[in-house]
C-alpha atoms as a PDB file:
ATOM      1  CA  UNK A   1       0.000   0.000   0.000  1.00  0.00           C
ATOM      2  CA  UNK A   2       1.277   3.575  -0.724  1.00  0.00           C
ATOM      3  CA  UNK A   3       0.510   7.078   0.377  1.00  0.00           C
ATOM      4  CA  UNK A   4      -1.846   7.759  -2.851  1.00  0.00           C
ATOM      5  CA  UNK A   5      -4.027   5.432  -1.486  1.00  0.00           C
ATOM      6  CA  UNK A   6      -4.019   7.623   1.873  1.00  0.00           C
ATOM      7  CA  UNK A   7      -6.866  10.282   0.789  1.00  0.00           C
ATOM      8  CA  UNK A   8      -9.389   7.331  -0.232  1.00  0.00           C
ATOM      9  CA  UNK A   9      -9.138   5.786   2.802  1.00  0.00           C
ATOM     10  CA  UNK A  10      -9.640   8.789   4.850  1.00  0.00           C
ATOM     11  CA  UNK A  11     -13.017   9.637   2.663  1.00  0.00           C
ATOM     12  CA  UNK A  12     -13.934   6.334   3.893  1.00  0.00           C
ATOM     13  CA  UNK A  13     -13.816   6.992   7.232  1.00  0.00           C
ATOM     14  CA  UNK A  14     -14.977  10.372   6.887  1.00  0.00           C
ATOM     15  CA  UNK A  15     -18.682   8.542   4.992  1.00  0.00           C
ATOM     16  CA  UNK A  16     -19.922   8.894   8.842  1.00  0.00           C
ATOM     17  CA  UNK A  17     -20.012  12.725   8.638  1.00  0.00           C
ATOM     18  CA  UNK A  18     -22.738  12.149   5.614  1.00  0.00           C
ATOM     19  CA  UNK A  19     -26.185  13.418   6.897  1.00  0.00           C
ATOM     20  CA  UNK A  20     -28.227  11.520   4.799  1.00  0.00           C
ATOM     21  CA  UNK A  21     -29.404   7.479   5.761  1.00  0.00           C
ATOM     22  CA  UNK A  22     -28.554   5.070   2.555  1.00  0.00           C
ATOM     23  CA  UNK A  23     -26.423   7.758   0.952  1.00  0.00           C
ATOM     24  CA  UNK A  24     -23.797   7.368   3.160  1.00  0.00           C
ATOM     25  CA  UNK A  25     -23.322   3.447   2.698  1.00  0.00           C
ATOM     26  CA  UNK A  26     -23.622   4.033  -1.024  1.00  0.00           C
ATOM     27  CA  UNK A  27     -20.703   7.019  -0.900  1.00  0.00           C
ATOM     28  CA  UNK A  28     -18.784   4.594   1.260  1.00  0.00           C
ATOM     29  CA  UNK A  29     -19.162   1.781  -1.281  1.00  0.00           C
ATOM     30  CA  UNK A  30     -18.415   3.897  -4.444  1.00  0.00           C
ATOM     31  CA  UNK A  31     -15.125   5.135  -2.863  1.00  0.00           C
ATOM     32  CA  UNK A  32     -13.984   1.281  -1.759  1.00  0.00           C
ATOM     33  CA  UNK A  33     -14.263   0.623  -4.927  1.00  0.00           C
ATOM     34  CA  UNK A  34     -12.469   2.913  -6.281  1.00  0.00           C
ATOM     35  CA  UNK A  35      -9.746   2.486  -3.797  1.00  0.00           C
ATOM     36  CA  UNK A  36     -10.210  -1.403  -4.969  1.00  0.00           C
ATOM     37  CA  UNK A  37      -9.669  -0.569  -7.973  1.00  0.00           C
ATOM     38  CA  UNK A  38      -6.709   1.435  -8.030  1.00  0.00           C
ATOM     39  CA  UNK A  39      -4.689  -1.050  -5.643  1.00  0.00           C
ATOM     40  CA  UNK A  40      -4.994  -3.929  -8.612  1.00  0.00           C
ATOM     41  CA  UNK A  41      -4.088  -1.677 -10.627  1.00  0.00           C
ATOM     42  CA  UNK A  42      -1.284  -1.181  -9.049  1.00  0.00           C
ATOM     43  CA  UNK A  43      -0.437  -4.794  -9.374  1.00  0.00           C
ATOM     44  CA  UNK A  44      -1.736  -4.990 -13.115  1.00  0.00           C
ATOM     45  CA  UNK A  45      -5.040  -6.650 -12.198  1.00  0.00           C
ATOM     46  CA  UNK A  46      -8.021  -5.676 -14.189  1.00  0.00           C
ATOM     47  CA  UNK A  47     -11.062  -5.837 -11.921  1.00  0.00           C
ATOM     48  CA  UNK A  48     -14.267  -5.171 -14.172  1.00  0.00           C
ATOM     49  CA  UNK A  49     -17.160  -3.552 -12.670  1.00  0.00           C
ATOM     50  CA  UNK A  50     -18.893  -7.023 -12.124  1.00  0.00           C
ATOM     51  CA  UNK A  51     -16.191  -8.069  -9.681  1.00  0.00           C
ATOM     52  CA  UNK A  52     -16.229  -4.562  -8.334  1.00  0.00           C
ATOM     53  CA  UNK A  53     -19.572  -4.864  -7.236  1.00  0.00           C
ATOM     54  CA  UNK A  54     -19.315  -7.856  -5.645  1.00  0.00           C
ATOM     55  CA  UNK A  55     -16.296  -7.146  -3.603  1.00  0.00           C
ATOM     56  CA  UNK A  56     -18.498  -3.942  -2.420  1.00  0.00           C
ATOM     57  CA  UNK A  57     -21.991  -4.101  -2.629  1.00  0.00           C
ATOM     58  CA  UNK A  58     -24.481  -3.793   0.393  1.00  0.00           C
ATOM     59  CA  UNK A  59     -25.314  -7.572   1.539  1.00  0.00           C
ATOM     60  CA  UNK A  60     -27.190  -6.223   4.386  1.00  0.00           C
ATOM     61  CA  UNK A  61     -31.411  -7.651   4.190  1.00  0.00           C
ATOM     62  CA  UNK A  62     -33.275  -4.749   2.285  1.00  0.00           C
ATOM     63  CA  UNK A  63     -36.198  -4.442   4.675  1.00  0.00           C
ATOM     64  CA  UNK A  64     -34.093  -4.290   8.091  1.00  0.00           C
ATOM     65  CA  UNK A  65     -31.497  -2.336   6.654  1.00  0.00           C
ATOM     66  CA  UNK A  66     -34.715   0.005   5.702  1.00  0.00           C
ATOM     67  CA  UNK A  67     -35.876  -0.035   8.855  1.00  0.00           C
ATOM     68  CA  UNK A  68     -32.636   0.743  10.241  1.00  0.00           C
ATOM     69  CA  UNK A  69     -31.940   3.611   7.514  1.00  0.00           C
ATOM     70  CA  UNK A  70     -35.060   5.619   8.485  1.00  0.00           C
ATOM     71  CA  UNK A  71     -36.244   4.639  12.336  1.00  0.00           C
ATOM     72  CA  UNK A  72     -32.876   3.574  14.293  1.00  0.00           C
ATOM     73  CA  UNK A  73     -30.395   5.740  12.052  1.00  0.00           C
ATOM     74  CA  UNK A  74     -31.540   9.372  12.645  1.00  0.00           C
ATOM     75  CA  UNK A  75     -31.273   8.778  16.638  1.00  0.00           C
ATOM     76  CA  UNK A  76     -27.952   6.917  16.315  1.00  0.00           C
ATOM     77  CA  UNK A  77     -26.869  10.115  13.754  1.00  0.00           C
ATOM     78  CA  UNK A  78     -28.128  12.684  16.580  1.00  0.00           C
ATOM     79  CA  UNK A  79     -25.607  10.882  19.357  1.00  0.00           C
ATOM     80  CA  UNK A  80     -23.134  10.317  17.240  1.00  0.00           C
ATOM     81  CA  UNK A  81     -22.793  13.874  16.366  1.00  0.00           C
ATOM     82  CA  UNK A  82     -23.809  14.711  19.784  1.00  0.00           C
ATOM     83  CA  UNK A  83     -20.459  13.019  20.725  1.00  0.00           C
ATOM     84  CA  UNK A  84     -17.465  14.076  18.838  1.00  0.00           C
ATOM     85  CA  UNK A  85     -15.897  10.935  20.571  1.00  0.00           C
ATOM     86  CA  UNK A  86     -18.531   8.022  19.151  1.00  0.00           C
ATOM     87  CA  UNK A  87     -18.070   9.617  15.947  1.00  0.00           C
ATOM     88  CA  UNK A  88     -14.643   9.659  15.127  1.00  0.00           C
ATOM     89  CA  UNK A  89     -14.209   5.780  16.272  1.00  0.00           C
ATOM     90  CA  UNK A  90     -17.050   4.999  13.592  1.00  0.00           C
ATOM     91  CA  UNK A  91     -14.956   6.983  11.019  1.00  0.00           C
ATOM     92  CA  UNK A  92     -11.671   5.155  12.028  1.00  0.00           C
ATOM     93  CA  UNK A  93     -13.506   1.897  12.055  1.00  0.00           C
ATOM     94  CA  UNK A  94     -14.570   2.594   8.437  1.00  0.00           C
ATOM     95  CA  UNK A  95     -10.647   3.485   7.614  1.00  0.00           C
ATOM     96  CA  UNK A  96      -9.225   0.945   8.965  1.00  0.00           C
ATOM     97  CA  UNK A  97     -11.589  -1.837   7.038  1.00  0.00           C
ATOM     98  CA  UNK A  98     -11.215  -0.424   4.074  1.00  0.00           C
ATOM     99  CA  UNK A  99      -7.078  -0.906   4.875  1.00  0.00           C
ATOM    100  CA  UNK A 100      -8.096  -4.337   6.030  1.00  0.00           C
ATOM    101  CA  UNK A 101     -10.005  -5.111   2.304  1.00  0.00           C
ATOM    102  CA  UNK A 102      -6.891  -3.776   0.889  1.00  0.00           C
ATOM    103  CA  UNK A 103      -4.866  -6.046   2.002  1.00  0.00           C
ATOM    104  CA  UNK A 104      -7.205  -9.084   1.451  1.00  0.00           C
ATOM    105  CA  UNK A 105      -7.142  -8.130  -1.882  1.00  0.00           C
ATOM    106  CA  UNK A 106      -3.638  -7.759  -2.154  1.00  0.00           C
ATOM    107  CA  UNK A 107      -3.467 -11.636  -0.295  1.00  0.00           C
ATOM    108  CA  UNK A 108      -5.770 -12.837  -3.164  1.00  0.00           C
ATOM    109  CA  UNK A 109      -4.054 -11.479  -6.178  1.00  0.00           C
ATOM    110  CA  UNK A 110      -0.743 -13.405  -4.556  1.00  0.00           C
ATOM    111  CA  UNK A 111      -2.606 -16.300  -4.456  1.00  0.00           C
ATOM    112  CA  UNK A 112      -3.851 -15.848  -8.276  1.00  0.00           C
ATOM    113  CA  UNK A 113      -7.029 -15.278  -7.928  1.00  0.00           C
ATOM    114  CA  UNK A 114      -8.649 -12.435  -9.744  1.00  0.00           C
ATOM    115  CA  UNK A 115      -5.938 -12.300 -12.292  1.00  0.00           C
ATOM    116  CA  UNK A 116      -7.078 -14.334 -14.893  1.00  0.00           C
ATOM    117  CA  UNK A 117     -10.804 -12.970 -16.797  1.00  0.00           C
ATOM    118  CA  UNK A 118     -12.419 -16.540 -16.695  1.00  0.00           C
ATOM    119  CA  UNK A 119     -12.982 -16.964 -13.699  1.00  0.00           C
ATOM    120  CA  UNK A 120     -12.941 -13.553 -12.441  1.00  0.00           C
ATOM    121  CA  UNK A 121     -16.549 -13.689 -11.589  1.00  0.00           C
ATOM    122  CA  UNK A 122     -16.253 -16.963  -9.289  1.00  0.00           C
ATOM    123  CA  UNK A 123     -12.879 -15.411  -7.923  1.00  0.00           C
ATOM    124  CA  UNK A 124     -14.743 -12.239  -7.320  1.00  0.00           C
ATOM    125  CA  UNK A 125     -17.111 -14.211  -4.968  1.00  0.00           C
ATOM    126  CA  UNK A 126     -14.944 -16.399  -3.031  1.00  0.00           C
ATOM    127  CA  UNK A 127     -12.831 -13.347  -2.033  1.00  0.00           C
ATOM    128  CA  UNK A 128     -15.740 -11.214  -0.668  1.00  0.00           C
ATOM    129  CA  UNK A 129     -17.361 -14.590   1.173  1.00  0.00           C
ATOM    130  CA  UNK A 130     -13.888 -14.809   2.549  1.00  0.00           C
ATOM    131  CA  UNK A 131     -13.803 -11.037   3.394  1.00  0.00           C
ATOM    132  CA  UNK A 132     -17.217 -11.119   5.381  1.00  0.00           C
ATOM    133  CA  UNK A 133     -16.619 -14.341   6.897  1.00  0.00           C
ATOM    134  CA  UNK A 134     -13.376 -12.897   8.353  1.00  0.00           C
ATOM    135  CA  UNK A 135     -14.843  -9.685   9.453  1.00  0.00           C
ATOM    136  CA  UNK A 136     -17.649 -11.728  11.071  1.00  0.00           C
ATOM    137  CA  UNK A 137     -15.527 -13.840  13.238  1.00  0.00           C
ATOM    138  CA  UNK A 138     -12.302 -11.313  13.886  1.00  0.00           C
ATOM    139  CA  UNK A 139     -13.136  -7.704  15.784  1.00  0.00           C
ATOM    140  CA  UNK A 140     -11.645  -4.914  13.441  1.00  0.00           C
ATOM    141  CA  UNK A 141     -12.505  -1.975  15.808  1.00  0.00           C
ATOM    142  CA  UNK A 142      -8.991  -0.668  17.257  1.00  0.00           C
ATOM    143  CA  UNK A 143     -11.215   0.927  20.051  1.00  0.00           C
ATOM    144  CA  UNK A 144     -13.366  -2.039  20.412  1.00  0.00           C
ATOM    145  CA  UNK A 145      -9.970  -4.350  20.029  1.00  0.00           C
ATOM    146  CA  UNK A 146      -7.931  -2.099  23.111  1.00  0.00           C
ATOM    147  CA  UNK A 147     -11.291  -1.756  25.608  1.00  0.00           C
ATOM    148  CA  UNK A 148     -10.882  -6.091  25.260  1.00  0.00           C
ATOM    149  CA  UNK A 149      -7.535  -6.077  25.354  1.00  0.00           C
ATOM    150  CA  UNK A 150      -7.409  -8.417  22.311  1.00  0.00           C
ATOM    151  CA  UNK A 151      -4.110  -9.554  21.391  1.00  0.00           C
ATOM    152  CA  UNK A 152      -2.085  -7.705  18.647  1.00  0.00           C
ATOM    153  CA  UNK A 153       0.761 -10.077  16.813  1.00  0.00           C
ATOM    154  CA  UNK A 154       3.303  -7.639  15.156  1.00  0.00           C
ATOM    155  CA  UNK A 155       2.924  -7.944  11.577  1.00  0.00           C
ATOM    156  CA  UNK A 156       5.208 -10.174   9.180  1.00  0.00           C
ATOM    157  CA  UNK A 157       8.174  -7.635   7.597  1.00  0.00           C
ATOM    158  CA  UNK A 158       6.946  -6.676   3.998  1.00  0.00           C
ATOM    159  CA  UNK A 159       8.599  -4.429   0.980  1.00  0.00           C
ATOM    160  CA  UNK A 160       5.204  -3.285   0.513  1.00  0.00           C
ATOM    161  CA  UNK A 161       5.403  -0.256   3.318  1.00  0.00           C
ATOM    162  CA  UNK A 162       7.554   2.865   3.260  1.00  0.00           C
ATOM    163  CA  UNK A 163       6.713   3.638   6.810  1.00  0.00           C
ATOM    164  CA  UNK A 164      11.041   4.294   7.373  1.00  0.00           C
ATOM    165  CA  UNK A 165      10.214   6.695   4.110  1.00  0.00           C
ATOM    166  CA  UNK A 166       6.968   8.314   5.456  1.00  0.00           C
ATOM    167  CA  UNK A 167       4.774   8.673   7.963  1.00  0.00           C
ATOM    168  CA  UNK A 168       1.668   8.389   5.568  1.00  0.00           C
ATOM    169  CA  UNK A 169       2.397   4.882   5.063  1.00  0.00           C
ATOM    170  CA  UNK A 170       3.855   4.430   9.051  1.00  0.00           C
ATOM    171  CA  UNK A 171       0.315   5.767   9.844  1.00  0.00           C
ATOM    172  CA  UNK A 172      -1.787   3.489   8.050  1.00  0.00           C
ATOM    173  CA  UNK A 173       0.674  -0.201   8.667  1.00  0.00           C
ATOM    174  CA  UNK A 174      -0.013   1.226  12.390  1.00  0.00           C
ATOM    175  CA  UNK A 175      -3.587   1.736  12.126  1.00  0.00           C
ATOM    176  CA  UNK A 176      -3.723  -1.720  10.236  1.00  0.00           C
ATOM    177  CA  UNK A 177      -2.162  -2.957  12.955  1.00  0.00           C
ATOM    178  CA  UNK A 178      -4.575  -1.417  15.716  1.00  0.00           C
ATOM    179  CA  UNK A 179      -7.275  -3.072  13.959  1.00  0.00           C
ATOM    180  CA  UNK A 180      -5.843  -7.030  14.140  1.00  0.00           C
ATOM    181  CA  UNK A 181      -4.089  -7.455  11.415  1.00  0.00           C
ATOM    182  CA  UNK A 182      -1.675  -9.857  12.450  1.00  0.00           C
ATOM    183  CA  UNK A 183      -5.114 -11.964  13.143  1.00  0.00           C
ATOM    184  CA  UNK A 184      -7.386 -10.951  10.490  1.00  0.00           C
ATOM    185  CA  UNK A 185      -4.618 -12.061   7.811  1.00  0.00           C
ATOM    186  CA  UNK A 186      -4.324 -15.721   8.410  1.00  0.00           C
ATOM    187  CA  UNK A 187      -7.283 -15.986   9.555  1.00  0.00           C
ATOM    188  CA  UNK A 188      -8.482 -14.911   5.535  1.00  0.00           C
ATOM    189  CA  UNK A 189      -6.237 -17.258   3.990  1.00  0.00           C
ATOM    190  CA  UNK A 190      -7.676 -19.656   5.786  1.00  0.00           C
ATOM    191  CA  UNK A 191     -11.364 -18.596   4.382  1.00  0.00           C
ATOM    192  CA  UNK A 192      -9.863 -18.496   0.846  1.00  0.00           C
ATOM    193  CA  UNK A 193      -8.433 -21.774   0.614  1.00  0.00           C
ATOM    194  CA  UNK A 194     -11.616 -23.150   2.580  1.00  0.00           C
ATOM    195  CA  UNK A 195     -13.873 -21.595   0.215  1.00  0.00           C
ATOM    196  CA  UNK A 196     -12.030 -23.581  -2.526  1.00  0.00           C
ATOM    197  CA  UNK A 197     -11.999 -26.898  -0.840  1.00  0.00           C
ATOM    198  CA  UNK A 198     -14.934 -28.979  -2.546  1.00  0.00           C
ATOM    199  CA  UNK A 199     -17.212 -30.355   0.457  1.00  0.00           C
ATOM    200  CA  UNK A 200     -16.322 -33.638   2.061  1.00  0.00           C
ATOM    201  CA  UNK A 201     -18.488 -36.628   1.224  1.00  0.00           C
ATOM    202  CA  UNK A 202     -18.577 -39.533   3.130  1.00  0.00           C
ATOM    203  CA  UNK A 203     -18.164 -42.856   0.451  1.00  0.00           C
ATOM    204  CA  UNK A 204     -20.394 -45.383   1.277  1.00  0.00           C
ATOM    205  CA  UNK A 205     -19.364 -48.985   0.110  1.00  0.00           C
ATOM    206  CA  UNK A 206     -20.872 -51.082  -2.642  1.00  0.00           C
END
């Protein structure tokens, strides 16, 4: 990850500040996208906008997340803004997952998924089922992850941070780090190469 990646990240985190119910997930989707887009780019990876949208779109049920939009959202907006504190750990929550899908990504194109066009769309979905399935079973919140003193392993050494070069990129490998990622990123290769294992069937004898 490099510092031009910095300013899409912080938009992401900064979707919270969006007065508006359903805009502000769809902002906050367009932008990961983008961001998506430009880091497999970086790696000469052609996502189309098919894979795109599955690696961002809104999974959430339409009714509840309707009835969360316009009854529980404007009272959860009011606090939030009520308390500079509450908000500012939702907008660093939403920064640091979109570093966390970053790096997924990244994980997946080493692996070779996503790089080749036939199976781009199948690729496309095994990488977000292992995204969500990750992010369902590993806390990403730094705040949450420090008030439960959840471990932090340090992170592998990689070429792929300038953090001795910048502080941009220091920032955000410490901010990944806040937010799990020596946990979250074995715990996603395990989803990926589970999601390609064919289910186990028991053979009964002749």
């Amino acid at each position: 990850m490099t510092p031009r990646h910095a300013p899409l990240i912080l938009l992401v985190g900064c979707c919270v500040l969006i007065p508006l119910p359903l805009v502000d997930g769809w902002v906050e989707r367009r932008l990961t996208r983008a961001l998506l887009r430009r880091v497999a780019d970086d790696r000469n990876v052609q996502l189309g906008e098919q894979a795109l949208h599955t690696l961002t779109e809104d999974r959430t049920a339409f009714l509840p997340g309707c009835l969360y939009a316009f009854a529980i959202w404007p009272v959860k907006k009011l606090l939030s803004t009520a308390f500079t504190l509450l908000l500012m750990k939702q907008g660093l929550d939403l920064s640091t997952r979109a570093i966390h899908r970053v790096h997924m990504l990244l994980q997946a194109i080493d692996q070779g998924l996503l790089t080749s066009e036939d199976r781009l769309a199948a690729d496309a979905e095994r990488v977000r089922t292992a995204m969500d399935a990750t992010f369902a079973e590993v806390p990403t919140s730094p705040v949450g992850r420090l008030l439960r003193r959840k471990d932090n392993p340090p992170l592998p050494q990689t070429t792929g941070y300038a953090a001795a070069a910048d502080p941009v990129s220091g920032l955000i490998r410490q901010v990944h780090h806040w937010g799990g990622a020596g946990v979250v990123a074995p715990k996603f290769a395990e989803r990926i190469v589970a999601a390609a294992e064919p289910p186990q069937r028991d053979d009964q004898a002749g």
